[in-house]
N, C-alpha and C. Protein backbone atom coordinates (compact mmCIF):
# COMPACT_ATOMS: atom_id res chain seq x y z
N UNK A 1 -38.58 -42.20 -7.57
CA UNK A 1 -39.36 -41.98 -8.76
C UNK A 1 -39.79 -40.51 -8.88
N UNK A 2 -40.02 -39.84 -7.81
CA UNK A 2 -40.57 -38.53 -7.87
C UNK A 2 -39.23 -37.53 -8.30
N UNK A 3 -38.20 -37.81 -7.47
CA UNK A 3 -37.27 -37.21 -8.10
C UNK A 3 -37.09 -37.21 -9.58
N UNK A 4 -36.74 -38.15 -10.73
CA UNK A 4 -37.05 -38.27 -12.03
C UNK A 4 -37.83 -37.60 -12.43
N UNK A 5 -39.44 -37.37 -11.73
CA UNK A 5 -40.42 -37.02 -12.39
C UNK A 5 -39.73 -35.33 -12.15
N UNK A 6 -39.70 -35.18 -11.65
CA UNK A 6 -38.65 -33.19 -10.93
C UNK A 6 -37.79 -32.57 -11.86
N UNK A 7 -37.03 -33.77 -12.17
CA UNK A 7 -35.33 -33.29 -13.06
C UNK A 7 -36.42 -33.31 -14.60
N UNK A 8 -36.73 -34.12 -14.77
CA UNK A 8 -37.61 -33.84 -15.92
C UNK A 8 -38.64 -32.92 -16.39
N UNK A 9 -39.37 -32.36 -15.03
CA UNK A 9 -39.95 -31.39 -15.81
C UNK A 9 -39.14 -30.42 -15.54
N UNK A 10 -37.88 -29.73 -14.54
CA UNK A 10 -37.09 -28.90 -14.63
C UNK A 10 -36.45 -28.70 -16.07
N UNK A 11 -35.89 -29.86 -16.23
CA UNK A 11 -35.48 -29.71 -17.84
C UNK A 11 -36.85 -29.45 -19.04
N UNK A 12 -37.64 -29.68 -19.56
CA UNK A 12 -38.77 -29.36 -19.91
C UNK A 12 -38.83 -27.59 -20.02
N UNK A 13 -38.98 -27.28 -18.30
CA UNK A 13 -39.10 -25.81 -18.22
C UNK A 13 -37.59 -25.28 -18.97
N UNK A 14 -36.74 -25.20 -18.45
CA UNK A 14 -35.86 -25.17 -18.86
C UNK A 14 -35.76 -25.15 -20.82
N UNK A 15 -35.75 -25.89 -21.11
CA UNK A 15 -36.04 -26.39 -22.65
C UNK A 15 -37.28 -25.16 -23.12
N UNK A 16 -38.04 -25.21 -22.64
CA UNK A 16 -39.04 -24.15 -22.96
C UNK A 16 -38.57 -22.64 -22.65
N UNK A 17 -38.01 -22.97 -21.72
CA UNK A 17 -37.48 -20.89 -21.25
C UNK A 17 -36.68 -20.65 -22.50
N UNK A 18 -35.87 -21.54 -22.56
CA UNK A 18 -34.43 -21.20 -23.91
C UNK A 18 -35.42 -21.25 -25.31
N UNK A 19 -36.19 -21.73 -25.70
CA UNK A 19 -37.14 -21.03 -26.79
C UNK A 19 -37.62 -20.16 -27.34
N UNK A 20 -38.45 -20.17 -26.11
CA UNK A 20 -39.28 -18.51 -25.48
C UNK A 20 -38.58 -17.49 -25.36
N UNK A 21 -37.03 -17.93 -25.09
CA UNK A 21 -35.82 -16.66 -25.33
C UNK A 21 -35.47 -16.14 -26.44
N UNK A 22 -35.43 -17.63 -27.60
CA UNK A 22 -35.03 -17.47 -28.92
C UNK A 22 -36.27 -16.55 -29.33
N UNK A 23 -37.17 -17.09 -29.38
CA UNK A 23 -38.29 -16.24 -30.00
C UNK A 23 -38.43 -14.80 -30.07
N UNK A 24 -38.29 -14.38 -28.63
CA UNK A 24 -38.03 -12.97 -28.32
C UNK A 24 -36.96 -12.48 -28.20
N UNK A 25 -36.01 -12.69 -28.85
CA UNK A 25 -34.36 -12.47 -29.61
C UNK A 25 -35.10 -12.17 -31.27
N UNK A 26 -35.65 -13.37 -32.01
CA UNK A 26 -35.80 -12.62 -33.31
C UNK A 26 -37.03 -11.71 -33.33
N UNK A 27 -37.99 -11.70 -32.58
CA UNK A 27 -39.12 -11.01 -32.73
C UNK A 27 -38.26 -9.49 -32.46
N UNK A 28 -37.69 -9.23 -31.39
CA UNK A 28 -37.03 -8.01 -30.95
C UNK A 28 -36.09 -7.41 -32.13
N UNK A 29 -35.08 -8.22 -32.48
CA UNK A 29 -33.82 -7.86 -32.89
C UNK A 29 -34.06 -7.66 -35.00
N UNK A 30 -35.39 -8.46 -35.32
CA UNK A 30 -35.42 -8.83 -36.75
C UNK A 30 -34.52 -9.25 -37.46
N UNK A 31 -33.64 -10.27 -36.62
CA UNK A 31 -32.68 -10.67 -36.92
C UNK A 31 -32.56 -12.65 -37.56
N UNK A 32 -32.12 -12.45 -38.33
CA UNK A 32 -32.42 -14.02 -38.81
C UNK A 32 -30.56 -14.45 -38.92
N UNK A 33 -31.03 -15.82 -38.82
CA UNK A 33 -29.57 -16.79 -39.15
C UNK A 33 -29.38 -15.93 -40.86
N UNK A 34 -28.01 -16.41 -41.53
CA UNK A 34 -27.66 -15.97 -42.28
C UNK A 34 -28.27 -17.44 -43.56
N UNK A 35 -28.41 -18.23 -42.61
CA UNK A 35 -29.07 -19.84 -43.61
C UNK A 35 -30.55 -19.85 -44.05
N UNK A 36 -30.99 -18.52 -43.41
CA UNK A 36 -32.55 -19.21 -43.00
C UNK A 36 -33.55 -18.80 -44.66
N UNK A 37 -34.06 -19.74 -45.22
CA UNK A 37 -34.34 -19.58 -46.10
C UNK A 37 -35.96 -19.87 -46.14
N UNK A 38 -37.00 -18.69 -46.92
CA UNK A 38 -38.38 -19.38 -45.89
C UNK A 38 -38.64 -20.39 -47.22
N UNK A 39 -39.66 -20.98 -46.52
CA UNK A 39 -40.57 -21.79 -47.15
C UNK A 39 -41.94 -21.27 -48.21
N UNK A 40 -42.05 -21.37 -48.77
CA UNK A 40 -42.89 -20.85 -50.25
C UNK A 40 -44.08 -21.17 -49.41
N UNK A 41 -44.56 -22.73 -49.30
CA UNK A 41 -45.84 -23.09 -48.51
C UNK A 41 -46.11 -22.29 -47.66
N UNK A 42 -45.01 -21.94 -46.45
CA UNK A 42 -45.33 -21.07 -45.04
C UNK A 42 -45.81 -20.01 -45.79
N UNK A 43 -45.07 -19.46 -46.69
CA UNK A 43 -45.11 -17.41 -47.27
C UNK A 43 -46.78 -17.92 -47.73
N UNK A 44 -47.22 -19.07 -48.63
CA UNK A 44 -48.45 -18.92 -49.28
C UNK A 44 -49.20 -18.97 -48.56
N UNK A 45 -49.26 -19.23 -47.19
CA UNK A 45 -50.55 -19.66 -46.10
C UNK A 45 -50.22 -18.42 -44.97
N UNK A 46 -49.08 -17.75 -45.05
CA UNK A 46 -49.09 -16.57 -44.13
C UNK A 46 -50.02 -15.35 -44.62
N UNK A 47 -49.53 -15.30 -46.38
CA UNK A 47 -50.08 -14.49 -46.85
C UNK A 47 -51.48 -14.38 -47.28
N UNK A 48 -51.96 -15.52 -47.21
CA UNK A 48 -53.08 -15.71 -47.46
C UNK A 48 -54.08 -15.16 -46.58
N UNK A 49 -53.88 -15.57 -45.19
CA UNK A 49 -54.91 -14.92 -43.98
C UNK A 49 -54.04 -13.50 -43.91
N UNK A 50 -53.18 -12.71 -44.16
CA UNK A 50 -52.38 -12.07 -44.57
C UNK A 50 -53.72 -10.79 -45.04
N UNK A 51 -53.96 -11.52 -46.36
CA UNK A 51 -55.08 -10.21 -47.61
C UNK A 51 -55.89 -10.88 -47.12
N UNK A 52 -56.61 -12.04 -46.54
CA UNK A 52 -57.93 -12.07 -46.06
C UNK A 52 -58.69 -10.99 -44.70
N UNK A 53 -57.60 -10.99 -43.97
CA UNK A 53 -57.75 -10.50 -43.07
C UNK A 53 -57.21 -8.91 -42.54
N UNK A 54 -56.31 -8.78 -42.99
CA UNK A 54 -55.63 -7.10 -43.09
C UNK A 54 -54.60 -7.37 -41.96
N UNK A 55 -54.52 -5.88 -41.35
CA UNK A 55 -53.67 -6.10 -40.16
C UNK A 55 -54.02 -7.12 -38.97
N UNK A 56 -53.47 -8.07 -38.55
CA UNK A 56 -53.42 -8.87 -37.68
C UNK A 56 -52.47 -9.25 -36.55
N UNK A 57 -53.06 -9.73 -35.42
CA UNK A 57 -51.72 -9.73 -34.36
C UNK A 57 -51.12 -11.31 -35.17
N UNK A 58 -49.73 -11.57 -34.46
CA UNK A 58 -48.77 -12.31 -34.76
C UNK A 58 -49.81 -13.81 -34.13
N UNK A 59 -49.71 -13.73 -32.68
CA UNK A 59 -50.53 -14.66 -32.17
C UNK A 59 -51.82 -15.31 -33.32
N UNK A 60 -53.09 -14.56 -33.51
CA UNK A 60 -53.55 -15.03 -34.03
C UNK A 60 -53.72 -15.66 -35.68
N UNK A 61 -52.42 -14.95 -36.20
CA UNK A 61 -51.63 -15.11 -37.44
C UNK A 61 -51.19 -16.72 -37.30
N UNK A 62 -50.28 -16.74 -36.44
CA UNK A 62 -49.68 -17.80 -36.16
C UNK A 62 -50.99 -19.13 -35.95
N UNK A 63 -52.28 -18.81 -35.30
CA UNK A 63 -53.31 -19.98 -35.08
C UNK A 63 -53.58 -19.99 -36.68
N UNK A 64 -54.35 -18.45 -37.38
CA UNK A 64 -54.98 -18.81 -38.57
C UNK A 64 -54.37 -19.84 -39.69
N UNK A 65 -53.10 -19.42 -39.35
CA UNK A 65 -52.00 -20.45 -40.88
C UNK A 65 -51.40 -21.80 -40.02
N UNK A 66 -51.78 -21.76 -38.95
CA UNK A 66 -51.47 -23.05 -38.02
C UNK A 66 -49.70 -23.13 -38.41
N UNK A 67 -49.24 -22.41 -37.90
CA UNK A 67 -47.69 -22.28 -37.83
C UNK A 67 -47.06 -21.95 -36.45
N UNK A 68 -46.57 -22.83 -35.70
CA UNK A 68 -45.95 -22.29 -34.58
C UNK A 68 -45.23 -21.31 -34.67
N UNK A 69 -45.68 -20.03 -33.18
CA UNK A 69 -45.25 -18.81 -33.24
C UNK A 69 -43.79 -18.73 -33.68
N UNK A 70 -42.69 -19.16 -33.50
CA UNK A 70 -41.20 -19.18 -33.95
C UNK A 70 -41.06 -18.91 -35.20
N UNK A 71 -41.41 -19.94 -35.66
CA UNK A 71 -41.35 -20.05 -37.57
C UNK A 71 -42.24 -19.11 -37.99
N UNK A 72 -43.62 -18.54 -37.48
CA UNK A 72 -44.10 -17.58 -38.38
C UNK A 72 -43.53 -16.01 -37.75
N UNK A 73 -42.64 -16.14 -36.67
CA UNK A 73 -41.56 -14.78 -35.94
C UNK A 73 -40.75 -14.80 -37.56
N UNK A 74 -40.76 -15.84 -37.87
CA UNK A 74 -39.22 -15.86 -38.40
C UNK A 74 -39.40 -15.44 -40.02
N UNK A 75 -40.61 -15.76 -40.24
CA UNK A 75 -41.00 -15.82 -41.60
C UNK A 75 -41.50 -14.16 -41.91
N UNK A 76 -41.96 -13.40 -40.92
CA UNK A 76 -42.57 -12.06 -40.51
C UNK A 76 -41.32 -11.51 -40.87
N UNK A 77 -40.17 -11.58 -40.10
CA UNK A 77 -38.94 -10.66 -40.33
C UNK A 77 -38.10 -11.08 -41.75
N UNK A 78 -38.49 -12.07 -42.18
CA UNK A 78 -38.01 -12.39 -43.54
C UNK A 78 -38.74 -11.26 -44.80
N UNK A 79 -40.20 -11.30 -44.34
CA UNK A 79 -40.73 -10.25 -44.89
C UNK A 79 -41.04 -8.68 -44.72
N UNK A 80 -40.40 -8.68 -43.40
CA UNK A 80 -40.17 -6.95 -43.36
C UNK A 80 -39.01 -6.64 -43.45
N UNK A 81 -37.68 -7.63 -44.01
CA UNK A 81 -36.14 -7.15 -44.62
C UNK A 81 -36.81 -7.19 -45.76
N UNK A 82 -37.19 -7.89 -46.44
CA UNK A 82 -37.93 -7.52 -47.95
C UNK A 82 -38.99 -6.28 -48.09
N UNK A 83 -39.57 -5.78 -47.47
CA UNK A 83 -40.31 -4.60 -47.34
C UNK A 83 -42.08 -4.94 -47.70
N UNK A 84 -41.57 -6.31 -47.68
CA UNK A 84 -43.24 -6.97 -48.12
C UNK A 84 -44.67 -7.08 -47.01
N UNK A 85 -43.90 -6.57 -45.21
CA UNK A 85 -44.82 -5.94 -44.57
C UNK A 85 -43.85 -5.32 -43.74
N UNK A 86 -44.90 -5.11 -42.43
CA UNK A 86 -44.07 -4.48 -41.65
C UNK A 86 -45.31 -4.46 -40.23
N UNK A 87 -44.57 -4.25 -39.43
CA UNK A 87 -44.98 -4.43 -37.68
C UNK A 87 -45.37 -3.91 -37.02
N UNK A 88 -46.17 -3.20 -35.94
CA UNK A 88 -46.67 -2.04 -35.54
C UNK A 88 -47.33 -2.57 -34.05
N UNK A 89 -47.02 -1.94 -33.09
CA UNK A 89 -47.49 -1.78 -32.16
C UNK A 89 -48.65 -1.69 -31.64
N UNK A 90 -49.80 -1.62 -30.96
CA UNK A 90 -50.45 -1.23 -30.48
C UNK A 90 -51.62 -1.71 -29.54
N UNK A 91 -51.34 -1.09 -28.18
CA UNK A 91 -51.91 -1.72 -27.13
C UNK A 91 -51.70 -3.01 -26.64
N UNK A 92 -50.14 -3.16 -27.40
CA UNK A 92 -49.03 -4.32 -26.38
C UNK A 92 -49.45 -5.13 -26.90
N UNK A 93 -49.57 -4.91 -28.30
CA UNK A 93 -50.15 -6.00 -29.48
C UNK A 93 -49.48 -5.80 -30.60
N UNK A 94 -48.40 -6.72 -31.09
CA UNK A 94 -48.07 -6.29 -32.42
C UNK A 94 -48.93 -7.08 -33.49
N UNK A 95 -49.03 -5.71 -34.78
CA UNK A 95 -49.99 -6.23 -35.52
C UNK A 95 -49.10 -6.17 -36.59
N UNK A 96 -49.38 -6.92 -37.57
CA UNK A 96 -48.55 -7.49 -38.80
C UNK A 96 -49.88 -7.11 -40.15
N UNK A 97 -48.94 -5.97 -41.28
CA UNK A 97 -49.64 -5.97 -41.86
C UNK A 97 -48.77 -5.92 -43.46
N UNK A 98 -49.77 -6.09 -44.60
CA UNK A 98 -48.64 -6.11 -46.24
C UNK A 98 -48.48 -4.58 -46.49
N UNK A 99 -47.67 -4.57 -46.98
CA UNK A 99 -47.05 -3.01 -47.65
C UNK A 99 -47.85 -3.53 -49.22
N UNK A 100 -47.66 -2.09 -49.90
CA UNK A 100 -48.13 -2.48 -51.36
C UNK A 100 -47.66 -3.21 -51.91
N UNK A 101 -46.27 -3.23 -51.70
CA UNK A 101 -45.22 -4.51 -52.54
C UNK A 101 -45.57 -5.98 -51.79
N UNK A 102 -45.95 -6.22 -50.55
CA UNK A 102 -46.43 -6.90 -50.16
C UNK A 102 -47.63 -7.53 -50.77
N UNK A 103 -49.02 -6.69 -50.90
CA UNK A 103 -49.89 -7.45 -51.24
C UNK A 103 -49.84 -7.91 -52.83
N UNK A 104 -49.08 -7.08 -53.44
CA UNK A 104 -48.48 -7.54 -54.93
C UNK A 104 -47.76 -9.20 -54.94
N UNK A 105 -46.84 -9.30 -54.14
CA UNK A 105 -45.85 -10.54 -53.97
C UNK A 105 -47.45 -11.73 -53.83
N UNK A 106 -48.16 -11.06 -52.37
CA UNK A 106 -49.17 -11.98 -52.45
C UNK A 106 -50.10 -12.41 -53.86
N UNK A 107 -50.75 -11.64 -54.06
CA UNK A 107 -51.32 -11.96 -55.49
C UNK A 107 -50.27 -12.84 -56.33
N UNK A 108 -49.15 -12.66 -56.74
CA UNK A 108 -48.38 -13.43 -57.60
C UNK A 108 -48.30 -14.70 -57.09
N UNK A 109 -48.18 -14.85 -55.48
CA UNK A 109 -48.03 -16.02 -55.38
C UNK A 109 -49.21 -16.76 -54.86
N UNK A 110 -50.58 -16.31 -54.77
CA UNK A 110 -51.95 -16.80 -54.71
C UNK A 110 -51.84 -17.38 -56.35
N UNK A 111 -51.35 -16.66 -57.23
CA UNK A 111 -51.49 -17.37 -58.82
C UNK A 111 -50.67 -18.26 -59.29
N UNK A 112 -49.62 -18.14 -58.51
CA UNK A 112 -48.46 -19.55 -58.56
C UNK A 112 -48.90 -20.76 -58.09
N UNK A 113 -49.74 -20.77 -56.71
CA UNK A 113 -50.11 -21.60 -55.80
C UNK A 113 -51.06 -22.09 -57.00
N UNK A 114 -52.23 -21.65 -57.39
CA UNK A 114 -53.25 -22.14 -58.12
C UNK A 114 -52.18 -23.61 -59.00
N UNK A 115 -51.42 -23.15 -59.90
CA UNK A 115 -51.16 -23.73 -60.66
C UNK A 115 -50.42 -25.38 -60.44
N UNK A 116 -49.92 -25.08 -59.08
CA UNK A 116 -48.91 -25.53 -58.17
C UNK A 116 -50.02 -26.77 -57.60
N UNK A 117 -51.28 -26.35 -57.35
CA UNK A 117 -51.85 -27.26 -55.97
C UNK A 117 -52.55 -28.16 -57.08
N UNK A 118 -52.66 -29.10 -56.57
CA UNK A 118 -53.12 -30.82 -57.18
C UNK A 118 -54.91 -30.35 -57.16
């Protein structure tokens, strides 16, 4: 039985290392699948703590809009090939912040959302 319990969490770790790889493949490279198309909801709740908050690290980006770190890696580089933010370093912290065209897109789509939400 203990053995089972072994191979299983080896695989687990395993399963988790190859993630944690992907992640830091697109975070590094700003590289997206050629399919990957974001989600309007994700962009309206990224952007939102986005202009609430200004520059922010990814980490706590990722808690405020409750988006696992991957998908909001992924949604970040969707918006700095669009020029709608962009990434910055500092003190082994990347901070994520809107460009002007950025906080513009936001506003339009804070006024879309209005119309949009029940």
């Amino acid at each position: 039985m203990k053995d089972i319990h072994k191979i299983r969490e080896a695989q687990q770790i395993k399963l988790l290392e190859d993630r944690i790889a992907k992640i830091i493949k697109i975070v590094k490279s700003k590289k997206l699948t050629p399919s990957f198309e974001p989600s309007m909801k994700m962009l309206s709740r990224i952007m939102k703590f986005m202009t609430e908050k200004g520059s922010e690290g990814k980490t706590q980006l990722s808690l405020d809009a409750n988006l696992n770190y991957a998908r909001l890696a992924k949604h970040i580089v969707w918006l700095e090939k669009k020029g709608l933010a962009k990434s910055t370093i500092e003190d082994n912290k990347i901070n994520v912040a809107l460009t002007t065209n950025g906080r513009e897109f936001a506003s339009m789509i804070s006024k879309i959302s209005l119309y949009i939400s029940p």
